[in-house]
Protein backbone atom coordinates (compact mmCIF):
# COMPACT_ATOMS: atom_id res chain seq x y z
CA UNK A 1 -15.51 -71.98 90.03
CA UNK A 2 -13.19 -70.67 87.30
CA UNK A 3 -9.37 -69.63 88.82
CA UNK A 4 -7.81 -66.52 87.34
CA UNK A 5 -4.39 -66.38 86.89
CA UNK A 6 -3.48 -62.37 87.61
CA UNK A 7 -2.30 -62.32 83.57
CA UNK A 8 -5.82 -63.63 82.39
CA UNK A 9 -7.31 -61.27 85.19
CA UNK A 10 -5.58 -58.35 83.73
CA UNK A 11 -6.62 -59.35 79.74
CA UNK A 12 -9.93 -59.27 80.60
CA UNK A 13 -9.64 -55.62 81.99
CA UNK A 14 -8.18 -55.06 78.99
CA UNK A 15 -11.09 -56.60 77.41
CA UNK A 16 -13.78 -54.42 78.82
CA UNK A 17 -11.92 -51.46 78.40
CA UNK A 18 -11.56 -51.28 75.13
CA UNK A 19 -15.45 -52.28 74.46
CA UNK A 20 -16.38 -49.38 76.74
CA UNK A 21 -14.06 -46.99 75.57
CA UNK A 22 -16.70 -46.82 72.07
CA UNK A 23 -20.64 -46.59 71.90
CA UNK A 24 -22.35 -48.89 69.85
CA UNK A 25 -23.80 -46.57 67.31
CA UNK A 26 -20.14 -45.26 66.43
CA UNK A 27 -18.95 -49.20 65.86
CA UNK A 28 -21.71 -49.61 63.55
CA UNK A 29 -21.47 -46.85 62.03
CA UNK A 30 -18.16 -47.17 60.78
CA UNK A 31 -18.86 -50.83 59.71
CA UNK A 32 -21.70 -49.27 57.58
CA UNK A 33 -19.13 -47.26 55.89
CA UNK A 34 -16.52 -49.53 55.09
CA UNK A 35 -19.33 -51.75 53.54
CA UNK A 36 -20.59 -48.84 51.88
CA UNK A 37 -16.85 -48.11 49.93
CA UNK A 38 -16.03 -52.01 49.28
CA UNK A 39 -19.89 -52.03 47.13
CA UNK A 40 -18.61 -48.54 45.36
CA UNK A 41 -15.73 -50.29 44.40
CA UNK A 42 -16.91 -53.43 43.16
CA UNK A 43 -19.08 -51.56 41.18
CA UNK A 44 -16.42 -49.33 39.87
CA UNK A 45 -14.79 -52.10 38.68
CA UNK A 46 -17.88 -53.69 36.92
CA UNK A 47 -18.42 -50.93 34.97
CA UNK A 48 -14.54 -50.28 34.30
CA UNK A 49 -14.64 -53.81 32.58
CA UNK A 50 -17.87 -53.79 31.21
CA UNK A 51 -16.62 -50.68 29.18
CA UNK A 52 -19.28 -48.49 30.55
CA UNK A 53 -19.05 -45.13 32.61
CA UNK A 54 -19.97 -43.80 35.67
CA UNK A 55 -21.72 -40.73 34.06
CA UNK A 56 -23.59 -43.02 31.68
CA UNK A 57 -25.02 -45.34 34.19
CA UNK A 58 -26.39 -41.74 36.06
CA UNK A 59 -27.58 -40.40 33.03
CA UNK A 60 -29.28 -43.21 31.89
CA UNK A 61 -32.07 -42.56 34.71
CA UNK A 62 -32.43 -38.95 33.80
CA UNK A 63 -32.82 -39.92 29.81
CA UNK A 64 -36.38 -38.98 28.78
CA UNK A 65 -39.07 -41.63 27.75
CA UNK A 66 -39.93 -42.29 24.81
CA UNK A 67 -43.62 -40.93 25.52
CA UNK A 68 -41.99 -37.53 25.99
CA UNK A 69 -40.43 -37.85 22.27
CA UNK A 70 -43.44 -38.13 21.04
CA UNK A 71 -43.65 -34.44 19.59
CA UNK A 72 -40.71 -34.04 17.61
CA UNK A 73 -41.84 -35.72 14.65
CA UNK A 74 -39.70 -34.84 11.11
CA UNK A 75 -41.52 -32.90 8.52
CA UNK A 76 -43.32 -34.88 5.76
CA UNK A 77 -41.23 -35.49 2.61
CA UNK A 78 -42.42 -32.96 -0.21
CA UNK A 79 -39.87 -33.23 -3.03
CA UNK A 80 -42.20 -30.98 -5.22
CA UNK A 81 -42.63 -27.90 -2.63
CA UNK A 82 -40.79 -24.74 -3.81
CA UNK A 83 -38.38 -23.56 -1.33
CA UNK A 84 -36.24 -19.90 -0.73
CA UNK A 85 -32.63 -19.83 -1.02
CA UNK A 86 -29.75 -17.66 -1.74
CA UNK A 87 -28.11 -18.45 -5.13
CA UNK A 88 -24.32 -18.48 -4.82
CA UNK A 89 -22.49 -18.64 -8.67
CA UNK A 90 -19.16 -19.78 -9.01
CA UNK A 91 -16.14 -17.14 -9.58
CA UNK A 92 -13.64 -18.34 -12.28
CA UNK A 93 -11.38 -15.97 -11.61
CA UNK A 94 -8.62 -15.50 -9.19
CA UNK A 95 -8.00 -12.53 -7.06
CA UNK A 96 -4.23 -12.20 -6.74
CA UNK A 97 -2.96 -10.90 -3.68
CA UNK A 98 -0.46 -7.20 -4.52
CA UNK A 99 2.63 -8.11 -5.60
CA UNK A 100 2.15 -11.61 -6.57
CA UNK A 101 3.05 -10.57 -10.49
CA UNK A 102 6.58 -11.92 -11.26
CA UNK A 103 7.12 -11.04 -14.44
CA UNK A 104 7.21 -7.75 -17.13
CA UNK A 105 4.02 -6.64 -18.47
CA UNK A 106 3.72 -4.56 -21.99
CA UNK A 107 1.22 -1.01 -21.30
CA UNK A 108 0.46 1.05 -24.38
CA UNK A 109 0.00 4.64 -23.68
CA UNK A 110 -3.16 6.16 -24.13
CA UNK A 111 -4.61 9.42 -24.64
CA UNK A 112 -4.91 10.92 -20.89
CA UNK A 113 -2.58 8.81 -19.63
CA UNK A 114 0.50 10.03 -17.03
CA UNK A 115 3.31 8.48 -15.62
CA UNK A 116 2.05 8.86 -11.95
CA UNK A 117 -1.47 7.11 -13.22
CA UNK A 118 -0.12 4.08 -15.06
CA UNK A 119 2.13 3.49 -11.81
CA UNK A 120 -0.70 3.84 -9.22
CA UNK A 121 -2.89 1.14 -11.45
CA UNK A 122 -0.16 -1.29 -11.18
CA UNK A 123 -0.05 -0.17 -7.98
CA UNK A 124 3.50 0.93 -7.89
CA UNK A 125 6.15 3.99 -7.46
CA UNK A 126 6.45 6.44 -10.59
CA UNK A 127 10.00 5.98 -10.52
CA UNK A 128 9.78 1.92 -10.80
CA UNK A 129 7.87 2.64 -14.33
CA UNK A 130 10.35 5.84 -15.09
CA UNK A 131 13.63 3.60 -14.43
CA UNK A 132 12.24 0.48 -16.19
CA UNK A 133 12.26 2.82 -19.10
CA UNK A 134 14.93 4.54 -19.37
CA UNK A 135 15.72 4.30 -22.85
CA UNK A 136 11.96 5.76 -24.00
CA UNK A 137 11.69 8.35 -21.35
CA UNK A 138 15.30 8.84 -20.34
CA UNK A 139 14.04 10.34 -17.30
CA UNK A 140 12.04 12.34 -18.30
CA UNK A 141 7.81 11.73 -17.86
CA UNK A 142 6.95 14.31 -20.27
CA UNK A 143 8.09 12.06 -22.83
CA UNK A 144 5.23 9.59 -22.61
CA UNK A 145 2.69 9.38 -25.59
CA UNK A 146 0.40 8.24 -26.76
CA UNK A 147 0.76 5.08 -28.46
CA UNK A 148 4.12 4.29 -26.65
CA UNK A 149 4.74 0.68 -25.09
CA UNK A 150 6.10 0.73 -21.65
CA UNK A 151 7.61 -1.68 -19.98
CA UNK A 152 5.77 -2.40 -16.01
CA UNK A 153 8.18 -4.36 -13.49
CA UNK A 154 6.25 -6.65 -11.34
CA UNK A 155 7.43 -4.68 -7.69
CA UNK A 156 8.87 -1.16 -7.28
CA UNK A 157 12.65 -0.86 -8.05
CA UNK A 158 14.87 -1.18 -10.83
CA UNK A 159 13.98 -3.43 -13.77
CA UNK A 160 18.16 -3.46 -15.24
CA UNK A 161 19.84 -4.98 -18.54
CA UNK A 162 22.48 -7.36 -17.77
CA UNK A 163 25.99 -5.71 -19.49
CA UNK A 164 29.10 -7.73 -20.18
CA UNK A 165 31.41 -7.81 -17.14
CA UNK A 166 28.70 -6.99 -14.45
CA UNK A 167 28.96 -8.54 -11.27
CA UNK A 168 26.45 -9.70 -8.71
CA UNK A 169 28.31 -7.66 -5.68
CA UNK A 170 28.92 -4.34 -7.97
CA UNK A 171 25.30 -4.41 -9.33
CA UNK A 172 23.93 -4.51 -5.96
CA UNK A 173 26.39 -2.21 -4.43
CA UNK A 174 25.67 0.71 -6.81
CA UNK A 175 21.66 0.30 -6.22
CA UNK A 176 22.43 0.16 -2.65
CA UNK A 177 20.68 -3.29 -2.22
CA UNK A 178 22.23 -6.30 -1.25
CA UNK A 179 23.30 -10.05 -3.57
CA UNK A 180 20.92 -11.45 -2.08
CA UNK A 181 17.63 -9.38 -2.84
CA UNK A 182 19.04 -10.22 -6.15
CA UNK A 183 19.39 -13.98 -5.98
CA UNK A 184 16.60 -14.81 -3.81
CA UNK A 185 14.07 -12.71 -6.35
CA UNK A 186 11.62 -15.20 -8.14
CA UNK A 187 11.22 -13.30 -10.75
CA UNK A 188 14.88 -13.54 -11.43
CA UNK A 189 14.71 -17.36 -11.79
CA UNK A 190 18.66 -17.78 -10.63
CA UNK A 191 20.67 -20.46 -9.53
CA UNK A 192 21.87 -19.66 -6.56
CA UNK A 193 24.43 -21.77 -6.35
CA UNK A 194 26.23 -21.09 -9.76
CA UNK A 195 24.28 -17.37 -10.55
CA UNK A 196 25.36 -17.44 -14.59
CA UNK A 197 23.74 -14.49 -15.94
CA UNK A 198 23.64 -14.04 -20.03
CA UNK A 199 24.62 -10.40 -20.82
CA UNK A 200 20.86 -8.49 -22.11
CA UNK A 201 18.97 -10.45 -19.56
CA UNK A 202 16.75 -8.10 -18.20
CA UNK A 203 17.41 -8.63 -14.33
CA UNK A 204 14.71 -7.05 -11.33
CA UNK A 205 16.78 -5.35 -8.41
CA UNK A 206 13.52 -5.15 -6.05
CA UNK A 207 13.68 -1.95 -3.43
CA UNK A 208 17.24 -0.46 -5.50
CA UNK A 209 17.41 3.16 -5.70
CA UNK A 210 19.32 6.09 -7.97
CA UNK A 211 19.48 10.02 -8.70
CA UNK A 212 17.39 11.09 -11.23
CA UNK A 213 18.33 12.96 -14.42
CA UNK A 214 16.13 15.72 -14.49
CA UNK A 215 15.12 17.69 -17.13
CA UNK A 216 13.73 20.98 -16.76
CA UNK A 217 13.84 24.93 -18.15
CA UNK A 218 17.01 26.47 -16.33
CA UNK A 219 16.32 29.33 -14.48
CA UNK A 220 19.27 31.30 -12.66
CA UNK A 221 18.54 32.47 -9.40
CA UNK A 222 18.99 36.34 -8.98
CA UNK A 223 19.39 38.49 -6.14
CA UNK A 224 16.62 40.31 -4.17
CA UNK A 225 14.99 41.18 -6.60
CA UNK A 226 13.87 37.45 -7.35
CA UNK A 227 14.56 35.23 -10.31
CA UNK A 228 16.18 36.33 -13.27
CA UNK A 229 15.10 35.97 -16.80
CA UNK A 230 17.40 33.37 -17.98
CA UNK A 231 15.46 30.83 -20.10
CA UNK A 232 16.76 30.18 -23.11
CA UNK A 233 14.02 30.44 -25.98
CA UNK A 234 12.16 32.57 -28.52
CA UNK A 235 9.78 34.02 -25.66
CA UNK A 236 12.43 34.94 -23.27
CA UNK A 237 13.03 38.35 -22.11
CA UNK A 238 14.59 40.69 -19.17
CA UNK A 239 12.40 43.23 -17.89
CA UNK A 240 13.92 45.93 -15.74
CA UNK A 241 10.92 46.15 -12.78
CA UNK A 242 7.52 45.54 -12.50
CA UNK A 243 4.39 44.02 -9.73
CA UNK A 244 5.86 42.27 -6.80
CA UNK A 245 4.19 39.29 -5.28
CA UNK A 246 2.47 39.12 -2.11
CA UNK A 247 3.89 35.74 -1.10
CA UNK A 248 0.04 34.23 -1.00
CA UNK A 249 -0.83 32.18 -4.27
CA UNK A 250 -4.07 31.18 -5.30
CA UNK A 251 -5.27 28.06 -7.78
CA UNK A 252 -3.92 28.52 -11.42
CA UNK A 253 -7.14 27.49 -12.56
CA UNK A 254 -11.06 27.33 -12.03
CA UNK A 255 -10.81 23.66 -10.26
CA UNK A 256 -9.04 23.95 -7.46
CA UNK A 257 -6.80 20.96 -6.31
CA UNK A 258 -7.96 18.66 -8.53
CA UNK A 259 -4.85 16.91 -10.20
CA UNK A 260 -5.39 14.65 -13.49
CA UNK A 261 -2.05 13.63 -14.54
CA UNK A 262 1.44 13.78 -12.15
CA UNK A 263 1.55 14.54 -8.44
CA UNK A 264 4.87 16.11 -7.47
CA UNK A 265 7.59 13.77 -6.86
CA UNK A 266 11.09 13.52 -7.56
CA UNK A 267 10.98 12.88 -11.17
CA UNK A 268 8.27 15.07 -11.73
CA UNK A 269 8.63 17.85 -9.66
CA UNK A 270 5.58 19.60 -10.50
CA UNK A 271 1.93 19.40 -10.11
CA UNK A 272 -0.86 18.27 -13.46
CA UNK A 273 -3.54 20.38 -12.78
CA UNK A 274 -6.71 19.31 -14.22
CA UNK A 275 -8.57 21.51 -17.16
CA UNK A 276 -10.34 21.14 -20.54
CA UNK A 277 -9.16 22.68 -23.55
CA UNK A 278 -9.30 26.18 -23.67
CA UNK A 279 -10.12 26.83 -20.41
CA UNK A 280 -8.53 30.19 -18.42
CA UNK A 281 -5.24 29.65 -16.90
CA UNK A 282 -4.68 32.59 -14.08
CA UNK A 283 -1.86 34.33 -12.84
CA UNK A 284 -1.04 32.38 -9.23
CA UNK A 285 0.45 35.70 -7.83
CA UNK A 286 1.27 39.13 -9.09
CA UNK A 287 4.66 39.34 -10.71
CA UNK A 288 6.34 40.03 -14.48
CA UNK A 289 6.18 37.92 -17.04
CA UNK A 290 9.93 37.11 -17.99
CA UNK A 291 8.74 34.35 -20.88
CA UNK A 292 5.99 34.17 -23.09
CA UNK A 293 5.75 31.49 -25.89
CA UNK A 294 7.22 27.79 -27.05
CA UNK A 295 9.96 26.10 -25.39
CA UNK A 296 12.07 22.84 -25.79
CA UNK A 297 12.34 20.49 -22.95
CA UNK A 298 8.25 19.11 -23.95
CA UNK A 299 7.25 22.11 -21.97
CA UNK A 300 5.07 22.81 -25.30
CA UNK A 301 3.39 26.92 -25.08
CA UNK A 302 5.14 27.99 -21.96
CA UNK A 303 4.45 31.31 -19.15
CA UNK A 304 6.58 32.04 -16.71
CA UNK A 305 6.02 34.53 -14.04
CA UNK A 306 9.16 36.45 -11.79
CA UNK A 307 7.53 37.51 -8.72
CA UNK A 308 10.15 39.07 -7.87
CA UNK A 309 10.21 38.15 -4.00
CA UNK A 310 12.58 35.16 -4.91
CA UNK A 311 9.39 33.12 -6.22
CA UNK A 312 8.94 32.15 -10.18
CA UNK A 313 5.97 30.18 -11.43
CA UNK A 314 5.84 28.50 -14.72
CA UNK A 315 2.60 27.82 -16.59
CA UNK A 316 2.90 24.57 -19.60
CA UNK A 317 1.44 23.00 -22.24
CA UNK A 318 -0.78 26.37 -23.03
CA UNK A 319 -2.80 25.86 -26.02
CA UNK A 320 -2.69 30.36 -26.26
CA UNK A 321 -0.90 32.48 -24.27
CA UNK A 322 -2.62 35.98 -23.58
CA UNK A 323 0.26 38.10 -22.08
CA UNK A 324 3.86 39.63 -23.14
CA UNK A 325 7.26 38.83 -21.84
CA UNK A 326 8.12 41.81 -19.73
CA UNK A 327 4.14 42.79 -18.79
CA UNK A 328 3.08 43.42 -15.34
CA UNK A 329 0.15 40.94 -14.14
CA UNK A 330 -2.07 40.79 -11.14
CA UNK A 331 -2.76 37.97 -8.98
CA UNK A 332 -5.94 36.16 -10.57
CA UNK A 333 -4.94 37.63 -14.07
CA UNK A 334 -5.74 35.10 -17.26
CA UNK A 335 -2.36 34.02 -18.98
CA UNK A 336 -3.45 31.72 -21.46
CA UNK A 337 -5.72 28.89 -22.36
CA UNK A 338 -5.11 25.11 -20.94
CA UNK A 339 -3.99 22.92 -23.85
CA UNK A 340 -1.83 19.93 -24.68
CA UNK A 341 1.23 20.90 -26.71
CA UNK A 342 4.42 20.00 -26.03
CA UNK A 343 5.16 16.09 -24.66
CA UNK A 344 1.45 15.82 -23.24
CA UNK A 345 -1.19 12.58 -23.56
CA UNK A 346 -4.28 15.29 -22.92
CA UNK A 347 -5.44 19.15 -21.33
CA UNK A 348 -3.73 19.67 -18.57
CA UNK A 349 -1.97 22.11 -16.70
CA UNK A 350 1.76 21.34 -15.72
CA UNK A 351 2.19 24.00 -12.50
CA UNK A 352 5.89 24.72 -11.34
CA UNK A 353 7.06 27.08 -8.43
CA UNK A 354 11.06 27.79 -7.81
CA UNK A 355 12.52 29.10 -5.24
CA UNK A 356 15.47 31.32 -5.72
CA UNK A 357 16.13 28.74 -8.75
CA UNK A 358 15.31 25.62 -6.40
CA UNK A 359 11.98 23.57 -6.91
CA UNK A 360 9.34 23.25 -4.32
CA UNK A 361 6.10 21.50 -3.28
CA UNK A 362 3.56 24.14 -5.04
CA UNK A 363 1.22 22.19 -2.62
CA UNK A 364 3.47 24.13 0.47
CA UNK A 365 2.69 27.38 -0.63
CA UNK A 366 -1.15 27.62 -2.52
CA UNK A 367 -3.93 28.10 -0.62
């Protein structure tokens, strides 16, 4: 018989303790697991060095067969069968983006042409073409004709003439724009680091501003009783009284708001309506007639109108004038006939209204 010492007695409790203290299935079942993560990562590492993935090895029993291929066979070749497509040409030509030009281009005036129309094809201000021209027009965009070459900068501002002694800092300083608008121009083609600039270099001062000379019939304002008749010229003449205006004016002629030459803006502060030659030119209000016939200035056959509410209208480039200086007319009474003479490049109808002496928007006040 076997003799127990009490420390071997007491490891043996131990013993059966610890193998009651867990039912079989639980043992096992952890066993199963371990065994189930040490084959997982044995083949994790297969495949890791094999060079093959997890996701390939699954989708490789999903793949289809090659029996279930079978019906996605290619079309035969026909290399003789006319097919349908849509023919694409080439396009030699190059759409610029605006404002890409860099340098001066050389427009001819033609017949028809305005100032406000050759800037909004070159897609420009009418002052950029006015300024760049200064000698020609001096100003003035009556002065175009036909025939003329004007000079078009390549972006709106001031296309200037280098003059002896001019300075980079002055220059800019007087066109309110700074050096470097100047210097950093393309166009320009300056060394920025030693700007030498030869004296009749024509030089582009991109976004630069300045008053305009403008060139008009001089009117003196009067006192209530309107504007009074001081235009110098053959037609001129100071009528004592007459119709009074309503303050409502109509179109000057038969179509409306339709403008074929200048839109009013500061250097032409006026409106081009269109008409053919000959056409009816109407009285825009009621008023007197305080000129009636040429005038300087490229005005060409000229009416003007005292409304005597503080309001004068002037009516230009008539090709015949039907009234007096110093008659009476009604609102909607013909004046003359739509012509070209004076500074003009075709029929139109140059439309001014003053203001005690002052210009205005005629688009503000016709209706």
């Amino acid at each position: 018989m076997p003799i127990f010492t009490p420390d071997k007695q007491k490891e043996k409790k131990a013993d059966s303790g610890l193998k009651g203290a867990y039912p079989n299935w639980l043992v096992a079942g952890t066993w199963g697991i371990a065994a189930l993560m040490t084959a997982l990562m044995v083949f994790a590492l297969v495949q890791y060095f094999s060079g093959r993935s997890l996701l390939a090895f699954v989708q490789s029993f999903t793949r289809p067969t090659s029996s279930a291929l079978e019906g996605s066979a290619l079309p035969d070749y026909e290399p003789q069968k006319g097919f349908e497509a849509v023919k694409r040409g080439a396009e030699p030509d190059t759409v610029l983006p605006s404002g890409s030009r860099k340098g001066i281009v050389e427009y001819e005036v033609a017949t028809g042409d305005s100032l406000f129309g050759i800037a909004e094809r070159y897609d420009l201000k009418p002052e950029s073409v006015l300024w760049a021209n200064d000698r020609i027009l001096n100003d003035d965009p009556h002065l175009i004709s036909p025939g003329v070459s004007l000079r078009i900068p390549p972006v709106d501002g001031i296309l200037y003439e280098w003059k002896e002694g001019d300075k980079l800092d002055h220059i800019a300083g007087l066109y309110k724009i700074t050096v470097d608008d100047i210097l950093l121009y393309p166009g320009n083609n300056l060394d920025i680091t030693n700007p030498v600039i030869e004296p009749g270099t024509l030089i582009m001062l991109p976004g630069a501003k300045r008053e305009f000379r403008t060139w008009v019939v001089p009117v003196v304002a009067g006192d209530n009783a309107g504007v009074t008749a001081q235009i110098a010229g053959p037609g001129s003449c100071s009528p004592g009284g007459g119709a009074v205006g309503s303050y409502a004016f109509s179109w000057p002629t038969a179509y409306g708001a339709q403008v074929s030459g200048n839109d009013y803006w500061g250097g032409h502060q006026a409106l081009d309506f269109m008409c053919y030659e000959g056409d009816g030119i109407f009285a825009s209000d009621s008023g007197v007639v305080i000129y009636a016939g040429p005038i300087s200035g490229g005005y060409g056959n000229l009416v003007a109108i005292d409304h005597r509410n503080g309001y004068l209208t002037l009516y230009a480039h008539l090709s015949a004038i039907n009234v007096g200086c110093g008659q009476s007319v009604a609102k909607g009474t013909v004046i003359g006939a739509c012509g070209s003479t004076g500074n003009s490049t075709g029929a139109h109808l140059h439309f001014e209204v003053r203001q005690n002496g002052a210009f205005i928007n005629p688009w503000h006040v016709l209706n």
